[in-house]
C-alpha atoms as a PDB file:
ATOM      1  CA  UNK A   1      29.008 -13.818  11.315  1.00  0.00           C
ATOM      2  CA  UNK A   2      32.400 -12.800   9.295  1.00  0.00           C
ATOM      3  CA  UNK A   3      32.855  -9.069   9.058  1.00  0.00           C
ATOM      4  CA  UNK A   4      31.631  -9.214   4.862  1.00  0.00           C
ATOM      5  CA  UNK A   5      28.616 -10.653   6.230  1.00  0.00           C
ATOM      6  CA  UNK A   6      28.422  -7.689   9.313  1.00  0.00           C
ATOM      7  CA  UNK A   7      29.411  -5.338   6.610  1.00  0.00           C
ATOM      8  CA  UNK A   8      26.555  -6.666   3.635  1.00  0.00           C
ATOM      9  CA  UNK A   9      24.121  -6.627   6.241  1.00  0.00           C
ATOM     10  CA  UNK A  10      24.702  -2.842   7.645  1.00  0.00           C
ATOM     11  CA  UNK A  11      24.693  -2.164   3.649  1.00  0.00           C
ATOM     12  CA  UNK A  12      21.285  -3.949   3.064  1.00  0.00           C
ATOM     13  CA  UNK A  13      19.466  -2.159   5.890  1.00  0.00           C
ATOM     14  CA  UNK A  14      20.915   0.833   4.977  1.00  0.00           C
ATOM     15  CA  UNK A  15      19.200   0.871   1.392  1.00  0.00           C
ATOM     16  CA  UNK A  16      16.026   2.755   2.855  1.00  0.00           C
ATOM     17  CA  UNK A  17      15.013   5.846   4.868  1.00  0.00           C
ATOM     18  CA  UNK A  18      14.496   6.057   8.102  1.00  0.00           C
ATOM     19  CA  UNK A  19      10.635   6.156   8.735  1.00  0.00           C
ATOM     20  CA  UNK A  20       8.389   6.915  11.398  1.00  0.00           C
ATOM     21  CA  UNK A  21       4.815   7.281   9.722  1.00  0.00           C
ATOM     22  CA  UNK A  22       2.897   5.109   7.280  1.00  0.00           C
ATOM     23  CA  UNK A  23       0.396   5.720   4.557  1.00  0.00           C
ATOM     24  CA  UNK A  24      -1.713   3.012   2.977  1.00  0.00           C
ATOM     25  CA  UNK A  25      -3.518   2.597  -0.131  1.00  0.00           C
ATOM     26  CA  UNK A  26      -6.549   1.019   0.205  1.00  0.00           C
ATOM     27  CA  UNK A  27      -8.403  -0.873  -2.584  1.00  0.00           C
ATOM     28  CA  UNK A  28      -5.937  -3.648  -3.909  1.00  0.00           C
ATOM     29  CA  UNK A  29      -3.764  -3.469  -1.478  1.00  0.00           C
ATOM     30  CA  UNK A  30      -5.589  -4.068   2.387  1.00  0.00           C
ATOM     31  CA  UNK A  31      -8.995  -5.437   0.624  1.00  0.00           C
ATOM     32  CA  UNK A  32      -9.807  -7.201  -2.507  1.00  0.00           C
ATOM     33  CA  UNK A  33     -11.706  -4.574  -3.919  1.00  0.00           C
ATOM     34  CA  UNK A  34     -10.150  -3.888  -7.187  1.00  0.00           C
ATOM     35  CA  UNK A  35     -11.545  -7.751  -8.220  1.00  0.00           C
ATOM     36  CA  UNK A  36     -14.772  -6.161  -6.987  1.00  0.00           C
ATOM     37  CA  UNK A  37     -14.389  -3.011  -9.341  1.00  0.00           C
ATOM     38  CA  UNK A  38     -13.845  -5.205 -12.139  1.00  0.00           C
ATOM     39  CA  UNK A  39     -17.085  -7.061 -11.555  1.00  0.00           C
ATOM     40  CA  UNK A  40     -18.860  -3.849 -11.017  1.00  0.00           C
ATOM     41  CA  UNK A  41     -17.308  -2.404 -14.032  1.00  0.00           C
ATOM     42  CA  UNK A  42     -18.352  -5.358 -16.448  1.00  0.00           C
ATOM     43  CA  UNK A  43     -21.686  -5.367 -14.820  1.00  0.00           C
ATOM     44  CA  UNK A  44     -22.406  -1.876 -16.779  1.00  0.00           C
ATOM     45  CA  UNK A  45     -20.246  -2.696 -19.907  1.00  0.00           C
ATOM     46  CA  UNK A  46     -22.018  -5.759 -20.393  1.00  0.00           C
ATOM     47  CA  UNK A  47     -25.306  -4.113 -21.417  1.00  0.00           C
ATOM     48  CA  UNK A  48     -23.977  -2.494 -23.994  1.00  0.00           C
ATOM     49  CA  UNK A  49     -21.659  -5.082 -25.508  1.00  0.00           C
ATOM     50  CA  UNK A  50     -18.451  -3.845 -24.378  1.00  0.00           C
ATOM     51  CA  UNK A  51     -15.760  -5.843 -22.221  1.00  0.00           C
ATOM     52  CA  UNK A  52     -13.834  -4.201 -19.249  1.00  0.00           C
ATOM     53  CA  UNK A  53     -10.520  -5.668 -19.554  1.00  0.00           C
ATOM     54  CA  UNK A  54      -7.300  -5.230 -17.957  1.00  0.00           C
ATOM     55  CA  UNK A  55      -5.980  -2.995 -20.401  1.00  0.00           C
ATOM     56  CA  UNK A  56      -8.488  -0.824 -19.307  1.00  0.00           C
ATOM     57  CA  UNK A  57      -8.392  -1.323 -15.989  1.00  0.00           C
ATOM     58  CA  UNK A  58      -4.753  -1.002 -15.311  1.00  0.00           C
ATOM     59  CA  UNK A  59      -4.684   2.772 -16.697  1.00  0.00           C
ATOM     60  CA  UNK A  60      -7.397   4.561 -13.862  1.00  0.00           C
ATOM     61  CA  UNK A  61      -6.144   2.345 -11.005  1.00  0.00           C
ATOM     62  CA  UNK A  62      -5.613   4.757  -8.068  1.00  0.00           C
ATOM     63  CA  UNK A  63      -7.719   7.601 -10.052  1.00  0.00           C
ATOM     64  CA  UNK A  64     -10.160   9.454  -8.416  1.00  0.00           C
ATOM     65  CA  UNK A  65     -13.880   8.004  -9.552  1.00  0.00           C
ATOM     66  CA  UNK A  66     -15.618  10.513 -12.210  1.00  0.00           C
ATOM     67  CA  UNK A  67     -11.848  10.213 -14.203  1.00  0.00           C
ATOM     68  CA  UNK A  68     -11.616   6.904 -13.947  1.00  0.00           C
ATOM     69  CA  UNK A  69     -14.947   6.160 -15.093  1.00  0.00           C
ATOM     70  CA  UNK A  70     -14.863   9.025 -18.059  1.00  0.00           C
ATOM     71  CA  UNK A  71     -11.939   7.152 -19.349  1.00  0.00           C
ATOM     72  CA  UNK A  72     -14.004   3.757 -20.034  1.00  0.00           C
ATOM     73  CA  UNK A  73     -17.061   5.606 -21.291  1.00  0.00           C
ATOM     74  CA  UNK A  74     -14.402   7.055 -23.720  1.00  0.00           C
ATOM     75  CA  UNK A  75     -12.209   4.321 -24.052  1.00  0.00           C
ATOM     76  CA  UNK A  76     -15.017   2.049 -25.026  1.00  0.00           C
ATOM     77  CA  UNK A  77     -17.592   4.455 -26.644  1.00  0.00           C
ATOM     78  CA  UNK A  78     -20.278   3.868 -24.025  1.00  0.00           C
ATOM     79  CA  UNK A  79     -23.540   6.287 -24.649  1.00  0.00           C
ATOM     80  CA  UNK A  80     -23.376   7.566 -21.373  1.00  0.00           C
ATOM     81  CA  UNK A  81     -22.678  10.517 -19.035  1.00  0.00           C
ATOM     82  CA  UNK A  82     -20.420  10.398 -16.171  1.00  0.00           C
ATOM     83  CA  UNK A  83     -23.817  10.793 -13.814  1.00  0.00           C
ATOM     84  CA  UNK A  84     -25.279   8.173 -15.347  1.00  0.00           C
ATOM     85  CA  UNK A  85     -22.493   5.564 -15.362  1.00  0.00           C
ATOM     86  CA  UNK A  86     -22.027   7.007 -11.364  1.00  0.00           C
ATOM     87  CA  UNK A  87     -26.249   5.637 -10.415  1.00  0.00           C
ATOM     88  CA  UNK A  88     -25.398   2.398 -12.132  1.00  0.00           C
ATOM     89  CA  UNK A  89     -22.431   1.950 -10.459  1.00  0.00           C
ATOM     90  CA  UNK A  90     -24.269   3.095  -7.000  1.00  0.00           C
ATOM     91  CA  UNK A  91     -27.282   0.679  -7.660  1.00  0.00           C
ATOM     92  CA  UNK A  92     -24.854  -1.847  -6.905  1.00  0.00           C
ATOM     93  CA  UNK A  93     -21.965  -0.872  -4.288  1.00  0.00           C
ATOM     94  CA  UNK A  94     -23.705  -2.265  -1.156  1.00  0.00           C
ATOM     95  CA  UNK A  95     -24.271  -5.698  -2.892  1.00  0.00           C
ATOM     96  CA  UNK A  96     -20.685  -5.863  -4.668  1.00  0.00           C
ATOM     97  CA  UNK A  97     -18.601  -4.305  -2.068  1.00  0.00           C
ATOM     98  CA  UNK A  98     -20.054  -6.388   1.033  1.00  0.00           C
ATOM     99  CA  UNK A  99     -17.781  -9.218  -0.289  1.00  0.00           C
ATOM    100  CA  UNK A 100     -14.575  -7.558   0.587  1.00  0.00           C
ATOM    101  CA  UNK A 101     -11.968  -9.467   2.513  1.00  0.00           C
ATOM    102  CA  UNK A 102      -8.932  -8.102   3.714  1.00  0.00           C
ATOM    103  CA  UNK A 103      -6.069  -9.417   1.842  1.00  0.00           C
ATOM    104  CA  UNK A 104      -2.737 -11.916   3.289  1.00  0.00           C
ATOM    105  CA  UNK A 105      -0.435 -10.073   5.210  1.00  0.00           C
ATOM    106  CA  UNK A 106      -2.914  -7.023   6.190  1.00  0.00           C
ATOM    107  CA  UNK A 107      -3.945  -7.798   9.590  1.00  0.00           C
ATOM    108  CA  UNK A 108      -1.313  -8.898  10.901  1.00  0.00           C
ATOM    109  CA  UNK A 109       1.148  -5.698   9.307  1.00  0.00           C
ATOM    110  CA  UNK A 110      -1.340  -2.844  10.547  1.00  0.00           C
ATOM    111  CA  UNK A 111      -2.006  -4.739  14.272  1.00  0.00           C
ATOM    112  CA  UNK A 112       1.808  -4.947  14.582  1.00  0.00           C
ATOM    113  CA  UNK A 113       2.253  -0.756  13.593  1.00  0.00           C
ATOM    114  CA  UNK A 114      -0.458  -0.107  15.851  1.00  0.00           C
ATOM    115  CA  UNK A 115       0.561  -1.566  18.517  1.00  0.00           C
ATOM    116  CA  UNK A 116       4.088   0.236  18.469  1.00  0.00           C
ATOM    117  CA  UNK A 117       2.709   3.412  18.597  1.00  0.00           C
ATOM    118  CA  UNK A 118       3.362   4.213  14.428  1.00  0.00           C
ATOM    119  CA  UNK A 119       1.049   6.888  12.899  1.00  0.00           C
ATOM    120  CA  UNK A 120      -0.871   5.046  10.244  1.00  0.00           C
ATOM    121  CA  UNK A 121      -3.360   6.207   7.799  1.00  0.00           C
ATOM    122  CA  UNK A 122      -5.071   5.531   4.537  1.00  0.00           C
ATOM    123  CA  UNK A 123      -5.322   7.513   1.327  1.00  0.00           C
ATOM    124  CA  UNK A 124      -7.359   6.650  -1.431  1.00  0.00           C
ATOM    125  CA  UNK A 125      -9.310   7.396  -4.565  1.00  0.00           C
ATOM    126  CA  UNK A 126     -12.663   5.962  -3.365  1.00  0.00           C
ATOM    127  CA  UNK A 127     -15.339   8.120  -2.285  1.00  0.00           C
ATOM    128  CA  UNK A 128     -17.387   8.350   1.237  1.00  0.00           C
ATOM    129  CA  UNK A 129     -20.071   6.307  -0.460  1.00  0.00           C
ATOM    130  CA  UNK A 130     -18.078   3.507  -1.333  1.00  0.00           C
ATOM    131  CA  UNK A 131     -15.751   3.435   1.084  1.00  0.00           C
ATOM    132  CA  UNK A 132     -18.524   2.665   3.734  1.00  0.00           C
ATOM    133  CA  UNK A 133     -19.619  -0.046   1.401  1.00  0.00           C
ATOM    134  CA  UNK A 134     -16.040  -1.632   1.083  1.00  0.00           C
ATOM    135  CA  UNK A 135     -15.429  -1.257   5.136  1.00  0.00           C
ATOM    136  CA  UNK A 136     -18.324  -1.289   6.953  1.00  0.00           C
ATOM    137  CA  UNK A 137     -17.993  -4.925   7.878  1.00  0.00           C
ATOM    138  CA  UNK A 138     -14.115  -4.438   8.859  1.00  0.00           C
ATOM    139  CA  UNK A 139     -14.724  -1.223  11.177  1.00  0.00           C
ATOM    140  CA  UNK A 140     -12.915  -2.438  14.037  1.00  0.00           C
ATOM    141  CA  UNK A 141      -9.992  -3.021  11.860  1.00  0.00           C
ATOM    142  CA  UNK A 142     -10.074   0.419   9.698  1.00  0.00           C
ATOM    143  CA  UNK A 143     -10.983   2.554  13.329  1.00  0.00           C
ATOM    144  CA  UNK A 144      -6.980   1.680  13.571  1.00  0.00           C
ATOM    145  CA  UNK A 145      -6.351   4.477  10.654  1.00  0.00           C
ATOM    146  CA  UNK A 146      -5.782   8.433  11.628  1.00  0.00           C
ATOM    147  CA  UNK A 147      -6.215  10.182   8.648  1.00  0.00           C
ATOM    148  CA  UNK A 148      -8.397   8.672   6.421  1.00  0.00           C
ATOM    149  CA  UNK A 149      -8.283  10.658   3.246  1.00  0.00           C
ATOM    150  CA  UNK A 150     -10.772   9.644   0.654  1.00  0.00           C
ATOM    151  CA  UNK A 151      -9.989  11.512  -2.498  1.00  0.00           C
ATOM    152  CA  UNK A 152     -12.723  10.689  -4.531  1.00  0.00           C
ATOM    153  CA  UNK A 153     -15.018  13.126  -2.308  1.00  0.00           C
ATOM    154  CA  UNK A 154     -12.085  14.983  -0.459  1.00  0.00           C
ATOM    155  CA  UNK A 155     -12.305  18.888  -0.608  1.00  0.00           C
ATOM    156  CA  UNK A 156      -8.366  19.491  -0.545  1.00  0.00           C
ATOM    157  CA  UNK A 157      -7.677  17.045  -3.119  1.00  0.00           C
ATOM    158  CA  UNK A 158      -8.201  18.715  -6.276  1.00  0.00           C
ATOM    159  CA  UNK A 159      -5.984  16.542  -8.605  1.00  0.00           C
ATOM    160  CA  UNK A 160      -6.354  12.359  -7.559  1.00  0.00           C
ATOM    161  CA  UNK A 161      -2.956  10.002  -8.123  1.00  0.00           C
ATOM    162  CA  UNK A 162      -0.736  10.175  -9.964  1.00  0.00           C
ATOM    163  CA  UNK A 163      -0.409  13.549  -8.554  1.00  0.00           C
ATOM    164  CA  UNK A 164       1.118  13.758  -5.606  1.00  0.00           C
ATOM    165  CA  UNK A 165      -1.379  15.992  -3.880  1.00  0.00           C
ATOM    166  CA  UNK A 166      -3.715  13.102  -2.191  1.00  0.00           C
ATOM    167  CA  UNK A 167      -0.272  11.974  -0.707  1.00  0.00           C
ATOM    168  CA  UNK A 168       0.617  15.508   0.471  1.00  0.00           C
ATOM    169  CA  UNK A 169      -2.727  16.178   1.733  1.00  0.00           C
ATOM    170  CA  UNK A 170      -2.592  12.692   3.646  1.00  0.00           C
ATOM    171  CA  UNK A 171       0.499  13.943   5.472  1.00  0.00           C
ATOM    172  CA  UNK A 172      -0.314  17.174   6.296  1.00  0.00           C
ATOM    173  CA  UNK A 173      -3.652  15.922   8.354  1.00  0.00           C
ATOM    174  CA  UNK A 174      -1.316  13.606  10.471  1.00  0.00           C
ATOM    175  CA  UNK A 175      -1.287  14.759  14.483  1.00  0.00           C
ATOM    176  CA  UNK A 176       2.190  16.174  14.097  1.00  0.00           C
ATOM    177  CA  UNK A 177       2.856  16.075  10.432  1.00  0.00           C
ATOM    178  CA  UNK A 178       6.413  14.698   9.332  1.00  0.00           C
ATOM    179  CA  UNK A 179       8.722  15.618   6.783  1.00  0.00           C
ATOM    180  CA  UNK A 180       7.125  13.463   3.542  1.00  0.00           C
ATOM    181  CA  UNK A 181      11.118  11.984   3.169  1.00  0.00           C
ATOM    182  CA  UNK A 182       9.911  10.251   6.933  1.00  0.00           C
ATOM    183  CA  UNK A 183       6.636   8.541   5.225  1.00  0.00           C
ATOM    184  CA  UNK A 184       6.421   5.738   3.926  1.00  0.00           C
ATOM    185  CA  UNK A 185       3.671   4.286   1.465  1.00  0.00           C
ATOM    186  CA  UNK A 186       2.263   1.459   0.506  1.00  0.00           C
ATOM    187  CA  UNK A 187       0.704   0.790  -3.086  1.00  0.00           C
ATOM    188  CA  UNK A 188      -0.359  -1.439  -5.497  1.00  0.00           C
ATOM    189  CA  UNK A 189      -1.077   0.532  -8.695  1.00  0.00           C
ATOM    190  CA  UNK A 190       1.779   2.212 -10.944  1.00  0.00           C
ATOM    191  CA  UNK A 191      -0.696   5.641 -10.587  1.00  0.00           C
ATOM    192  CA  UNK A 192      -0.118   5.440  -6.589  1.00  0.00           C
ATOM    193  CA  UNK A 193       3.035   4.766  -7.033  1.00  0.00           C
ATOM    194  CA  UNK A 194       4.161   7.800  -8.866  1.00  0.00           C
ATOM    195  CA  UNK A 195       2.185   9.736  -6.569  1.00  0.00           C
ATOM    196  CA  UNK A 196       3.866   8.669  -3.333  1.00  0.00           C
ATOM    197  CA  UNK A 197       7.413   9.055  -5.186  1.00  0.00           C
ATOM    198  CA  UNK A 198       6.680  12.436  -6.375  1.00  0.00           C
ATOM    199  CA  UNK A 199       5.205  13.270  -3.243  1.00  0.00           C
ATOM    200  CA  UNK A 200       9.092  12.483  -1.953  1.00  0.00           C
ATOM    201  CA  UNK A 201       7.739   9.621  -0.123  1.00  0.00           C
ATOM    202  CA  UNK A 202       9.333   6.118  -0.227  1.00  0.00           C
ATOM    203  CA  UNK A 203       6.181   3.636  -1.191  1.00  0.00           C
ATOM    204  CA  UNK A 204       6.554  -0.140  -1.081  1.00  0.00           C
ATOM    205  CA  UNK A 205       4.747  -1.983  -4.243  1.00  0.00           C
ATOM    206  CA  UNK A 206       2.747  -4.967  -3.903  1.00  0.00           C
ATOM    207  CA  UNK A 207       1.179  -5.098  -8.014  1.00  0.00           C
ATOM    208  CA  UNK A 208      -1.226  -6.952  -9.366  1.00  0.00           C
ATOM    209  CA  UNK A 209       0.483 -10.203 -11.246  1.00  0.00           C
ATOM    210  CA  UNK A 210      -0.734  -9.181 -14.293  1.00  0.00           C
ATOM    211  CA  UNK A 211       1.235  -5.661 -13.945  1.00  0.00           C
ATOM    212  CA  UNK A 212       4.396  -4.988 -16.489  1.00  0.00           C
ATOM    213  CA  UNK A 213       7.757  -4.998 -14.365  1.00  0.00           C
ATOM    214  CA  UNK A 214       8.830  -1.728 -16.061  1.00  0.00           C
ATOM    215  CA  UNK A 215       5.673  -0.297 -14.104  1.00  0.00           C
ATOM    216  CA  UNK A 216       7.065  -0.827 -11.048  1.00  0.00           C
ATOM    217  CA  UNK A 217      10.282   0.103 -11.733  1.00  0.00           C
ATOM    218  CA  UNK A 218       9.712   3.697  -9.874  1.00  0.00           C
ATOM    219  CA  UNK A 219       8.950   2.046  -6.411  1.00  0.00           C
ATOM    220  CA  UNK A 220      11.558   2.120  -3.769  1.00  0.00           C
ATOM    221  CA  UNK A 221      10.751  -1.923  -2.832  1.00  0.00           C
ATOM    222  CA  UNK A 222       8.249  -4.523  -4.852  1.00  0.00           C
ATOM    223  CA  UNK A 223       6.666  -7.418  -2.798  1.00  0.00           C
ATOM    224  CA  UNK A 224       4.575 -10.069  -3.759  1.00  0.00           C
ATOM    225  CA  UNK A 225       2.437  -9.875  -0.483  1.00  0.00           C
ATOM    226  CA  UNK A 226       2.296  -7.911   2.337  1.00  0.00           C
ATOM    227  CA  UNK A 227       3.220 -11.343   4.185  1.00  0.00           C
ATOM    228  CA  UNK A 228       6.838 -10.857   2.991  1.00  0.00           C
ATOM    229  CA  UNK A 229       7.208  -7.168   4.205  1.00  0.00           C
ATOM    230  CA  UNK A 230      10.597  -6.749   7.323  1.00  0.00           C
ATOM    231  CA  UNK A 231       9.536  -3.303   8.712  1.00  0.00           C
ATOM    232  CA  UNK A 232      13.104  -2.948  10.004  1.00  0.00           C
ATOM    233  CA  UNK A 233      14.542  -2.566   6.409  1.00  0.00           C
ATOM    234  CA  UNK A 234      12.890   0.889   6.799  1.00  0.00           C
ATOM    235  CA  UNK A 235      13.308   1.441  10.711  1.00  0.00           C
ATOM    236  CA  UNK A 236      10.315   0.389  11.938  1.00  0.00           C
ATOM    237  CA  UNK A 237      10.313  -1.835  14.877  1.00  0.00           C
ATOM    238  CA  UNK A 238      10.786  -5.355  13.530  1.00  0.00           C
ATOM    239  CA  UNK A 239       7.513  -8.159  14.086  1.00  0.00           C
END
C-alpha cells in the first residue's frame, strides 16, 4: 500500500465517531412493515374513495400513531375520528402484520453486534399493540434488543420523531447510558433521521427508493441495504 493510499484510508475511517452503542429503528428498516402500513392504510381509505399514496405516506413516517393517522384523516378529508380510524386499523393488525419478514442485511448485522458484546436497542413509533403483532413470530431475534422503546404507547415520550426526545429517552434507559455523541442510529425515514441528528446522535440512512435525495441529505451515511453496512467505519468491531 503507498503511503497516499495509508494516508486516504486513515482519512476515510476517520470520517465518523467513535461508537460504542446502537439504536435501531424498527418498521422499514429491520422488517417490512412500512409495505404492511401501506396496505393497512389503503384498506380504510378505500371505503371511502380515497387513495393512500406515497405523498402521504412519506410525511408521518417515524410519527407516533394518533399523529400520523390525524394527518390522513385531514389530508384526505376522511369522516372520521382518530378512535375510529385506530379500531379499523386494530381489526386488522394481527392479520396484516403476521406477514412481516425481516429485511436483507438484518440478521446477520444485529447477530454480529450481539455477539461482540455492543448495547443494542430499538426505538420506534409503533405502539405495544402492534409491535407484538409485527414481532411476535421473530421473538428470538428481537429478545436480542435492551431497551425497547415503543413511542407510540411510551409514557416518557411526549413528542414522537422528528423530535429528538424518543432518541434521548432510548439512551437514557441503556444499562450504563453513553454520551448520545457515542450512539449511533439507524433509520430509514427523513422524520427519524432528524430525530437521531438532533438528538446529537450519528444515524446511518437506509430510505425507501422512492425517497428525494435532498431528504437524506441530514444523515451522517446513506446505504442502500443494511447488507452494505462496514461497522468499522464507525469503530465497531469489523464482521
Amino acid at each position: 500500500m503507498s503511503i497516499y493510499m495509508h494516508i486516504s484510508k486513515i482519512c476515510y475511517l476517520n470520517m465518523y465517531r467513535r461508537v460504542t452503542h446502537v439504536i435501531f429503528d424498527m418498521d422499514g428498516l429491520l422488517l417490512n412493515t412500512e409495505d404492511l402500513y401501506t396496505m393497512a392504510f389503503q384498506n380504510i381509505c378505500s371505503a371511502y374513495g380515497k387513495t393512500y399514496d406515497w405523498s402521504i405516506k412519506i410525511k408521518i413516517m417515524g410519527k407516533k400513531p394518533d399523529i400520523a393517522a390525524q394527518y390522513v384523516l385531514d389530508c384526505l378529508e376522511i369522516p372520521l375520528t382518530y378512535l375510529q380510524w385506530k379500531e379499523k386499523f386494530n381489526s386488522q393488525m394481527d392479520t396484516v402484520f403476521s406477514k412481516s419478514k425481516l429485511l436483507p442485511g438484518v440478521q446477520k448485522l444485529v447477530s454480529h453486534l450481539k455477539s461482540k458484546g455492543i448495547p443494542i436497542a430499538i426505538c420506534s413509533g409503533s405502539s405495544k399493540a402492534a409491535y407484538i403483532a409485527k414481532t411476535s413470530h421473530h421473538s428470538e431475534f428481537f429478545s436480542q434488543f435492551n431497551p425497547i422503546v415503543l413511542c407510540g404507547d411510551d409514557p416518557e415520550v411526549k413528542h414522537g420523531k422528528p423530535h429528538p426526545e424518543a432518541y434521548l429517552v432510548t439512551n437514557s434507559r441503556f444499562q450504563s447510558p453513553p454520551d448520545p455523541e457515542s450512539v449511533l442510529v439507524f433509520e430509514d425515514a427523513p422524520n427519524g433521521v432528524v430525530a437521531g441528528i438532533e438528538a446529537n446522535m450519528q444515524v446511518v440512512m437506509v430510505p425507501d427508493q422512492r425517497v428525494p435525495k435532498e431528504l437524506t441529505d441530514k444523515a451522517t451515511l446513506v446505504l442502500k441495504s443494511l447488507e452494505d453496512f462496514k461497522p468499522e467505519l464507525f469503530g465497531l468491531p469489523p464482521f
